[in-house]
PDB file of N, CA and C in Angstrom:
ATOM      1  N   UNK A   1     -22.613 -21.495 -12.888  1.00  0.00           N
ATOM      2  CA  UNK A   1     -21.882 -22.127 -13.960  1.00  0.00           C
ATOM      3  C   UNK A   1     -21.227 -21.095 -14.873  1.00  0.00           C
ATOM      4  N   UNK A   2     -20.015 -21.383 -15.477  1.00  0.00           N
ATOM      5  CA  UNK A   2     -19.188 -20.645 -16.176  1.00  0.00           C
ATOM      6  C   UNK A   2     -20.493 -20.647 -17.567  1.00  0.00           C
ATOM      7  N   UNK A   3     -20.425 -18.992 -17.972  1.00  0.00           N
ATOM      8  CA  UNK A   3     -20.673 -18.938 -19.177  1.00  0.00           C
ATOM      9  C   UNK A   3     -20.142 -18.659 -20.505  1.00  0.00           C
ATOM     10  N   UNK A   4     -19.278 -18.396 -20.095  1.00  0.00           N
ATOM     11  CA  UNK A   4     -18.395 -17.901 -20.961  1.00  0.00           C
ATOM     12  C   UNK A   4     -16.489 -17.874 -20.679  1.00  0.00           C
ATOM     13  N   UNK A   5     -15.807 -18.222 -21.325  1.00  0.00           N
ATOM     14  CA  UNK A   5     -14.669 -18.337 -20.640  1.00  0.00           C
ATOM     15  C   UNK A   5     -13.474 -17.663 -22.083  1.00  0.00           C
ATOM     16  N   UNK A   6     -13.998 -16.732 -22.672  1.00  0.00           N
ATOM     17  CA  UNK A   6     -13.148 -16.570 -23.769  1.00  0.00           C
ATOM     18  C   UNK A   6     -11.887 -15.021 -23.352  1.00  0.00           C
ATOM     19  N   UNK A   7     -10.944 -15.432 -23.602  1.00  0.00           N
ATOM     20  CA  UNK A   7     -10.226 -14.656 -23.016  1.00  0.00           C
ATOM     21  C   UNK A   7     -10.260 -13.113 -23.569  1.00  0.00           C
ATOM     22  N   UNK A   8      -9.458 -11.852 -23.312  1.00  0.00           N
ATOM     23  CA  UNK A   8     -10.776 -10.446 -23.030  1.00  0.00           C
ATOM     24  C   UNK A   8      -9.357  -9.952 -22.942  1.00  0.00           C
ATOM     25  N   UNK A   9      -9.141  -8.937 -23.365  1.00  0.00           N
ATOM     26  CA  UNK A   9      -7.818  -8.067 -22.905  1.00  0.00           C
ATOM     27  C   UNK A   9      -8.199  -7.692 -21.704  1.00  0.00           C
ATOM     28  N   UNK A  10      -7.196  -7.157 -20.609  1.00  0.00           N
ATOM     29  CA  UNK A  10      -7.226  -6.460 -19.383  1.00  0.00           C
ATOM     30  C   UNK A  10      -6.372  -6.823 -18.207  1.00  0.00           C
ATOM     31  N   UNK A  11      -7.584  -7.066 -17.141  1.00  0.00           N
ATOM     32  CA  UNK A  11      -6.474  -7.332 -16.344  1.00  0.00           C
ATOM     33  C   UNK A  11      -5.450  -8.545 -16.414  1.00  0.00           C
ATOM     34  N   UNK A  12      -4.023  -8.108 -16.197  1.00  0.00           N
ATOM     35  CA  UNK A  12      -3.464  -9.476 -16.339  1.00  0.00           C
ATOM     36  C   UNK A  12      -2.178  -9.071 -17.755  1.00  0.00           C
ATOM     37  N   UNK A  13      -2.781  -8.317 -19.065  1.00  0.00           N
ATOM     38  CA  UNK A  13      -2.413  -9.091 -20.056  1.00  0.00           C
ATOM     39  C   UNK A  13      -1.444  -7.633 -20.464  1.00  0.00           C
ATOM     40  N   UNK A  14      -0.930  -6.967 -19.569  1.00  0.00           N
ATOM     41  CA  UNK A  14       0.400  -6.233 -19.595  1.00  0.00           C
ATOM     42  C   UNK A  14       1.187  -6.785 -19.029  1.00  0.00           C
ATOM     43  N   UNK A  15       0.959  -7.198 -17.469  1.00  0.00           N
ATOM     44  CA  UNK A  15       1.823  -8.414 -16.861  1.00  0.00           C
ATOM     45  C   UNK A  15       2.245  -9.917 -17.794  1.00  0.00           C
ATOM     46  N   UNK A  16       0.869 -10.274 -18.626  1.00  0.00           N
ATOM     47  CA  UNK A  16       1.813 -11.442 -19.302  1.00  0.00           C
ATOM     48  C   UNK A  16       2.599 -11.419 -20.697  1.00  0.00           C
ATOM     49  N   UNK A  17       2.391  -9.926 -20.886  1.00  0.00           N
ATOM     50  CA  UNK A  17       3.344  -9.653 -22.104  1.00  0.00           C
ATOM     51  C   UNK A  17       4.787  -9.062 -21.951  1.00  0.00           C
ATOM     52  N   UNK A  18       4.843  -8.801 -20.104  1.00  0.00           N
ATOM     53  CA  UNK A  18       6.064  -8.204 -19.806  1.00  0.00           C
ATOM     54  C   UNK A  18       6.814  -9.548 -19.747  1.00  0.00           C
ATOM     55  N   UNK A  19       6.158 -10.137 -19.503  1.00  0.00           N
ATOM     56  CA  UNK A  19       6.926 -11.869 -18.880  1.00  0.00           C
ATOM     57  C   UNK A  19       7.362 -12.762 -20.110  1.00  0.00           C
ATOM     58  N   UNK A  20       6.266 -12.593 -21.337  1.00  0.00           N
ATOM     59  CA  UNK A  20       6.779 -13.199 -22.418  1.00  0.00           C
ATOM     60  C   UNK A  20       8.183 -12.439 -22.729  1.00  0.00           C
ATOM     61  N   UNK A  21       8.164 -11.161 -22.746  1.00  0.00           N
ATOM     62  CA  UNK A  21       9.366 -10.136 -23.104  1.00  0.00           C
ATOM     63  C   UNK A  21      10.883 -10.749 -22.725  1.00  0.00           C
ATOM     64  N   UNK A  22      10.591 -10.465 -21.295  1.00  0.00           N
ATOM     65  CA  UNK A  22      11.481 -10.986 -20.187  1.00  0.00           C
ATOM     66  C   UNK A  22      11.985 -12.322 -20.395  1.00  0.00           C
ATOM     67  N   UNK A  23      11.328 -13.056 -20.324  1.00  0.00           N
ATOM     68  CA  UNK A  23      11.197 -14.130 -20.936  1.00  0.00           C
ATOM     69  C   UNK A  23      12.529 -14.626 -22.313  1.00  0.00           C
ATOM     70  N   UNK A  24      11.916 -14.309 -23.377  1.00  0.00           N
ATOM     71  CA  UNK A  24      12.757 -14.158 -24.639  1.00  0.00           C
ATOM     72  C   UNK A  24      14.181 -13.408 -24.497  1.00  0.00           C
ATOM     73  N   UNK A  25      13.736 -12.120 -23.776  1.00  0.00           N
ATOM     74  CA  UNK A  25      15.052 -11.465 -23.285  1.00  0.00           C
ATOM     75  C   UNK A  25      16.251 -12.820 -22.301  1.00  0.00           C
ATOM     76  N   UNK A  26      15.903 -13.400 -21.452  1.00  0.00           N
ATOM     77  CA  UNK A  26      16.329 -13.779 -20.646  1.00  0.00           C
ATOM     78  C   UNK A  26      17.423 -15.019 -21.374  1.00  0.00           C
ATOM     79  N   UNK A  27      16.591 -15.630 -22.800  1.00  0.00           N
ATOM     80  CA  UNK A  27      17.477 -16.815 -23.216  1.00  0.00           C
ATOM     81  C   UNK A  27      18.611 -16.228 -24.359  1.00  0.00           C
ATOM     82  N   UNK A  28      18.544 -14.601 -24.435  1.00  0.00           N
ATOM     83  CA  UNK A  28      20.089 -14.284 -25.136  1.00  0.00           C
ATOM     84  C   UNK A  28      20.601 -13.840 -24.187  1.00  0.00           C
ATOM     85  N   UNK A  29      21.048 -14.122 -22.901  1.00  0.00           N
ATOM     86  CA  UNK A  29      21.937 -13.936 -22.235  1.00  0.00           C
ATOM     87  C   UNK A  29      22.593 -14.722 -21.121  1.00  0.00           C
ATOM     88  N   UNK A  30      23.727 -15.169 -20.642  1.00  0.00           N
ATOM     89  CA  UNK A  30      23.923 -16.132 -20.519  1.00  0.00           C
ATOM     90  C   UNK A  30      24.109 -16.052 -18.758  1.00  0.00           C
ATOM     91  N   UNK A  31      24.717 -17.008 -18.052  1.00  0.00           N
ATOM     92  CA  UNK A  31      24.774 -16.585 -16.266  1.00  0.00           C
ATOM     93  C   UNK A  31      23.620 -16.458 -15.518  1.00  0.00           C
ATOM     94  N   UNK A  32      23.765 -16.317 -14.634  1.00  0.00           N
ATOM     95  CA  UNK A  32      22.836 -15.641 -13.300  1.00  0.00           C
ATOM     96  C   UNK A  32      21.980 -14.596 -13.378  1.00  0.00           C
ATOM     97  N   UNK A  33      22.113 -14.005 -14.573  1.00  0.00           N
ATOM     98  CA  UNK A  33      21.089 -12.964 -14.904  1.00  0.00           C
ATOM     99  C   UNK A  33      20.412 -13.476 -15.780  1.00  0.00           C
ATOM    100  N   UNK A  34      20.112 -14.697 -16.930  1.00  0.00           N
ATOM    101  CA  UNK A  34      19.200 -15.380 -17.117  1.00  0.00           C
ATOM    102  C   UNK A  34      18.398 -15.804 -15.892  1.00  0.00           C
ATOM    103  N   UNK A  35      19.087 -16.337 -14.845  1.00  0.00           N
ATOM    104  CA  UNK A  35      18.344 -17.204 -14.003  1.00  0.00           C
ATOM    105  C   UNK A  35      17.242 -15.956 -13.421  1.00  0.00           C
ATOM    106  N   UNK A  36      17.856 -15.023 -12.685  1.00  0.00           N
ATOM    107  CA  UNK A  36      17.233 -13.924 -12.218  1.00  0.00           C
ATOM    108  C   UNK A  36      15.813 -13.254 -12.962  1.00  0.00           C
ATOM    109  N   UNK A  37      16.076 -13.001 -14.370  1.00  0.00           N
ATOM    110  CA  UNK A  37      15.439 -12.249 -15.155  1.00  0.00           C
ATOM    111  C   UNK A  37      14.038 -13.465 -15.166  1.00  0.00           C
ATOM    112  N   UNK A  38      14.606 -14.703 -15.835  1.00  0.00           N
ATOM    113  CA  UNK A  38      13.497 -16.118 -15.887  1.00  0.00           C
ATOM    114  C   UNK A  38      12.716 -15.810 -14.564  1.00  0.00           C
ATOM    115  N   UNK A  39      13.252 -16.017 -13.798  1.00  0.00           N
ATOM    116  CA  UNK A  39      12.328 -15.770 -12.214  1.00  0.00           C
ATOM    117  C   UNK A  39      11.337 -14.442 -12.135  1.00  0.00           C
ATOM    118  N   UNK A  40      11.890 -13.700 -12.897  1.00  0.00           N
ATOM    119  CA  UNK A  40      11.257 -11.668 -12.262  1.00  0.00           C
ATOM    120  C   UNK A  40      10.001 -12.281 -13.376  1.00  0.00           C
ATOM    121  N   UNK A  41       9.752 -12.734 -14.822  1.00  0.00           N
ATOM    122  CA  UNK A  41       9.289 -13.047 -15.914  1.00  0.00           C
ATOM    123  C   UNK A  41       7.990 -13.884 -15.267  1.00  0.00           C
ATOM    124  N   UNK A  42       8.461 -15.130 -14.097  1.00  0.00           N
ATOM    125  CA  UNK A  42       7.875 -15.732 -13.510  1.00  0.00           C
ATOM    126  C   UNK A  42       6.611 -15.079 -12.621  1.00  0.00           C
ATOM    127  N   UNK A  43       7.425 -14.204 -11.957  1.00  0.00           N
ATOM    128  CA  UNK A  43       6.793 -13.541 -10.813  1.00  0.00           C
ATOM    129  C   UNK A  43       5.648 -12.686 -11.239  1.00  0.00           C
ATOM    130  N   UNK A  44       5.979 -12.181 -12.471  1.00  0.00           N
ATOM    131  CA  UNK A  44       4.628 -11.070 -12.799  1.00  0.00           C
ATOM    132  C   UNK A  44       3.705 -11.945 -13.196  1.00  0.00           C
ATOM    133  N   UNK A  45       3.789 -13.412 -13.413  1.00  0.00           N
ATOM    134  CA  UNK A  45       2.410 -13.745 -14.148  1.00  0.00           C
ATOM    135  C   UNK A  45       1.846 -14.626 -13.139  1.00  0.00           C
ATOM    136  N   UNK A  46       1.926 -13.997 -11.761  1.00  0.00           N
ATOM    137  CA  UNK A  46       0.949 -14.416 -10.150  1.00  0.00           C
ATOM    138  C   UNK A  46       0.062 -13.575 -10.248  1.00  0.00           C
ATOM    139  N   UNK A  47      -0.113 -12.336 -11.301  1.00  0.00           N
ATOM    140  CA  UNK A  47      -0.711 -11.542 -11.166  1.00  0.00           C
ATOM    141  C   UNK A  47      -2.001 -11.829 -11.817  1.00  0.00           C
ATOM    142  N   UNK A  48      -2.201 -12.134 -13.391  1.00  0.00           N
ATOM    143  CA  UNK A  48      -3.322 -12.870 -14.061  1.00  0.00           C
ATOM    144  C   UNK A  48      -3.829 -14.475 -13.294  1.00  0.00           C
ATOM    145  N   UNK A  49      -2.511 -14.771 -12.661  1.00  0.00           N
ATOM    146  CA  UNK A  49      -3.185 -15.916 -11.963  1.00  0.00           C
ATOM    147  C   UNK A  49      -4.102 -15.948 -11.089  1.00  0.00           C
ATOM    148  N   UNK A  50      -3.738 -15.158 -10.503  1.00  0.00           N
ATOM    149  CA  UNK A  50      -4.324 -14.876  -9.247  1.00  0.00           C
ATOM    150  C   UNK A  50      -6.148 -14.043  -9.311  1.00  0.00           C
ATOM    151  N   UNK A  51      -5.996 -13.487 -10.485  1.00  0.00           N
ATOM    152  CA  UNK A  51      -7.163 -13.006 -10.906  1.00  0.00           C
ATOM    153  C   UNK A  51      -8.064 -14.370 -11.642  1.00  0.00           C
ATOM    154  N   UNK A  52      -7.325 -15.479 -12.401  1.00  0.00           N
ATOM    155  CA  UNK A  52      -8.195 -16.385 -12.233  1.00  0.00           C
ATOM    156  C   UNK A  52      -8.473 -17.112 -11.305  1.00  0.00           C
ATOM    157  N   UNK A  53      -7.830 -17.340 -10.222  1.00  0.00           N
ATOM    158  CA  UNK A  53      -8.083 -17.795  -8.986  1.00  0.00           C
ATOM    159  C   UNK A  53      -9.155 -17.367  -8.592  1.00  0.00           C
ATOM    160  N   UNK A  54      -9.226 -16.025  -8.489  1.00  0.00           N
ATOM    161  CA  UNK A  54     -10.394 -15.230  -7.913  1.00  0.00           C
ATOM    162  C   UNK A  54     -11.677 -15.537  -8.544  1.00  0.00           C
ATOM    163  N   UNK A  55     -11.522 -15.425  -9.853  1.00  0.00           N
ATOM    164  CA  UNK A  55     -12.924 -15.927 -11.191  1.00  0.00           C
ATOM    165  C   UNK A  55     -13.177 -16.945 -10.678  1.00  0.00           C
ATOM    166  N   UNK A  56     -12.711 -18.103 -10.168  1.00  0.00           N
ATOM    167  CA  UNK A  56     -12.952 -19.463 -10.003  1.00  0.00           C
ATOM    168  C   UNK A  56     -12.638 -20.265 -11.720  1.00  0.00           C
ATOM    169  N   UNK A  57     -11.786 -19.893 -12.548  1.00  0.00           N
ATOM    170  CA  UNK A  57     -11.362 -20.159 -13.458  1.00  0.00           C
ATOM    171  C   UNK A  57     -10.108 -21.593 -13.474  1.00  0.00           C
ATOM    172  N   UNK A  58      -9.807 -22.093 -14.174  1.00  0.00           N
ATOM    173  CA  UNK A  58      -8.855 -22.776 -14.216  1.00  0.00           C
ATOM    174  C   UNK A  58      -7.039 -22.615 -14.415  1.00  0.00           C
ATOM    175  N   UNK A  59      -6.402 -21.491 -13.267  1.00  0.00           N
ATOM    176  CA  UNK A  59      -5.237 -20.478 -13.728  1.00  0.00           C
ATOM    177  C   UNK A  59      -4.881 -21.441 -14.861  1.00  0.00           C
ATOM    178  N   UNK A  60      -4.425 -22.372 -14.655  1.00  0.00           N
ATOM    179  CA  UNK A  60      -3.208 -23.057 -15.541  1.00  0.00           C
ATOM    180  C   UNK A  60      -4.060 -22.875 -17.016  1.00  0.00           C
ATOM    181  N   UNK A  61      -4.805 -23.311 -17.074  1.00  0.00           N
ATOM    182  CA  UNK A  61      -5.412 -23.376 -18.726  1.00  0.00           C
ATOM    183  C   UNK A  61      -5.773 -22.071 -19.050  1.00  0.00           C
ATOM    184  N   UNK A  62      -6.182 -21.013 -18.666  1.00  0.00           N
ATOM    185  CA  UNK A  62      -5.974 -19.615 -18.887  1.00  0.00           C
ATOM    186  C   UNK A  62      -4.924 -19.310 -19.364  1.00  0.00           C
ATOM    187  N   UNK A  63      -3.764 -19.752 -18.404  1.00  0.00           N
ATOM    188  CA  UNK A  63      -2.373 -18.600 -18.461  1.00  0.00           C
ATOM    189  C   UNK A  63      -1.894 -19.498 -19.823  1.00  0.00           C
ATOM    190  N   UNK A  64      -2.376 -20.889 -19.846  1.00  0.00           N
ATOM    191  CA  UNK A  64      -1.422 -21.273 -21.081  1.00  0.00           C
ATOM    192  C   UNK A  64      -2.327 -20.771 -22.023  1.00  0.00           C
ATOM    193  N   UNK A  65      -3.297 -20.254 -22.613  1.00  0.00           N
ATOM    194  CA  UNK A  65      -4.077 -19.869 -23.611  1.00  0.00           C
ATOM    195  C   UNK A  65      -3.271 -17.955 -23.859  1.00  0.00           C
ATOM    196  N   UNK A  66      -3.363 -17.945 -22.454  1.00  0.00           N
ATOM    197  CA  UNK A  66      -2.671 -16.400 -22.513  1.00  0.00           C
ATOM    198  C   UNK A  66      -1.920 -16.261 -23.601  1.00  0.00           C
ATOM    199  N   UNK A  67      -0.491 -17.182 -22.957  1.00  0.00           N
ATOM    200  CA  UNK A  67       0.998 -17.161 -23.620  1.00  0.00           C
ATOM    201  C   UNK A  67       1.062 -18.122 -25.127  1.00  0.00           C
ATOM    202  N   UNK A  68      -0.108 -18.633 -25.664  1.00  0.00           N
ATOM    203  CA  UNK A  68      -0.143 -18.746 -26.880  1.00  0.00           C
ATOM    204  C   UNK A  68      -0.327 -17.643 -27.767  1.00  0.00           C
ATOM    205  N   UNK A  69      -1.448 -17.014 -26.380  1.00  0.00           N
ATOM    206  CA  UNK A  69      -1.754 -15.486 -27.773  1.00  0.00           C
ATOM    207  C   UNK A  69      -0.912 -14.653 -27.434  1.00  0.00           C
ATOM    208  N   UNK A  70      -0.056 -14.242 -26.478  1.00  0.00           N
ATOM    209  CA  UNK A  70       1.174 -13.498 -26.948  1.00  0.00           C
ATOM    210  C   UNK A  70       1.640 -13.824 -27.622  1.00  0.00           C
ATOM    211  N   UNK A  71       2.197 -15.272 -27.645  1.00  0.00           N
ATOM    212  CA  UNK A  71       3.268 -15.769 -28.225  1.00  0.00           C
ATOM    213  C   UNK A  71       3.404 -15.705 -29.802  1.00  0.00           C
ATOM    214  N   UNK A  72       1.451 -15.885 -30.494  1.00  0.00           N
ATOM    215  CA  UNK A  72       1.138 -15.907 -31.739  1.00  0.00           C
ATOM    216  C   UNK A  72       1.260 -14.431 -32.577  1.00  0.00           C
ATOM    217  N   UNK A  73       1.193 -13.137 -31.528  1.00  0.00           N
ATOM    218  CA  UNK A  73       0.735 -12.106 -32.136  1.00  0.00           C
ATOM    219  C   UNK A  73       2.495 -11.252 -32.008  1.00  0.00           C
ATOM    220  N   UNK A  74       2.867 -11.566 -31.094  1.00  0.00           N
ATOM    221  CA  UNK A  74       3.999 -10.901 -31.333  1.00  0.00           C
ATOM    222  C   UNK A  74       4.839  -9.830 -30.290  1.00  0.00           C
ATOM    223  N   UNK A  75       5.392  -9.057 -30.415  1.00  0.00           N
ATOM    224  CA  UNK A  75       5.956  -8.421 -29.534  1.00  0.00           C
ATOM    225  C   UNK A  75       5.294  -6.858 -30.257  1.00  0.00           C
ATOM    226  N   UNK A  76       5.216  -6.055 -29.173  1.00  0.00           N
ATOM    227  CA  UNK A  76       4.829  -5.203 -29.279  1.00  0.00           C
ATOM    228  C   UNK A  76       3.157  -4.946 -30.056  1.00  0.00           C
ATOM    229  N   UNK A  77       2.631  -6.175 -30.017  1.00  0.00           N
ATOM    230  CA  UNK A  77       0.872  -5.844 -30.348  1.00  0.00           C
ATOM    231  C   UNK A  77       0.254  -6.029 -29.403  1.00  0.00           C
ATOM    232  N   UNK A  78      -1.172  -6.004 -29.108  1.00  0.00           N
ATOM    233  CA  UNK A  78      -2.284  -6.531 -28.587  1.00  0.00           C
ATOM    234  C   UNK A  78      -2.757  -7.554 -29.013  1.00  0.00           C
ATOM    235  N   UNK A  79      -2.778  -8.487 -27.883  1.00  0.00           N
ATOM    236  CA  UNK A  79      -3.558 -10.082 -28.715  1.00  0.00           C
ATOM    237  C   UNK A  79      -4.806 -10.122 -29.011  1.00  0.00           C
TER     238      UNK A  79
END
């Protein structure tokens, strides 16, 4: 049984701060290189997923807890 499930800097949480980046980057610019960039943003965060996969964790409710605490702390900090 899970004992604990509180989220931990490490693995994962350079990949989901490149993606928030990317991310934000991606909606001031307009064309096919939004679409592109949205996708690359996408792609790095298989990486924390996949590590909750492995935990036997719940990816989706992880990764959205993730991208709140990027989202809350900011660009360029540690959540």
């Amino acid at each position: 049984p899970l004992q604990n499930d509180s989220v931990v800097a490490g693995g994962g949480a350079i990949e989901m701060e490149l993606s928030r980046f990317l991310r934000d980057y991606s909606r001031t610019i307009p064309g096919k290189q939004q679409l592109l960039i949205g996708a690359y943003a996408k792609a790095l965060e298989i990486i924390p997923r996949q590590l909750c996969d492995n935990a036997g964790f719940d990816a989706t409710n992880i990764l959205n807890k993730l991208r709140a605490k990027h989202a809350q702390v900011g660009p360029g900090t540690a959540p």
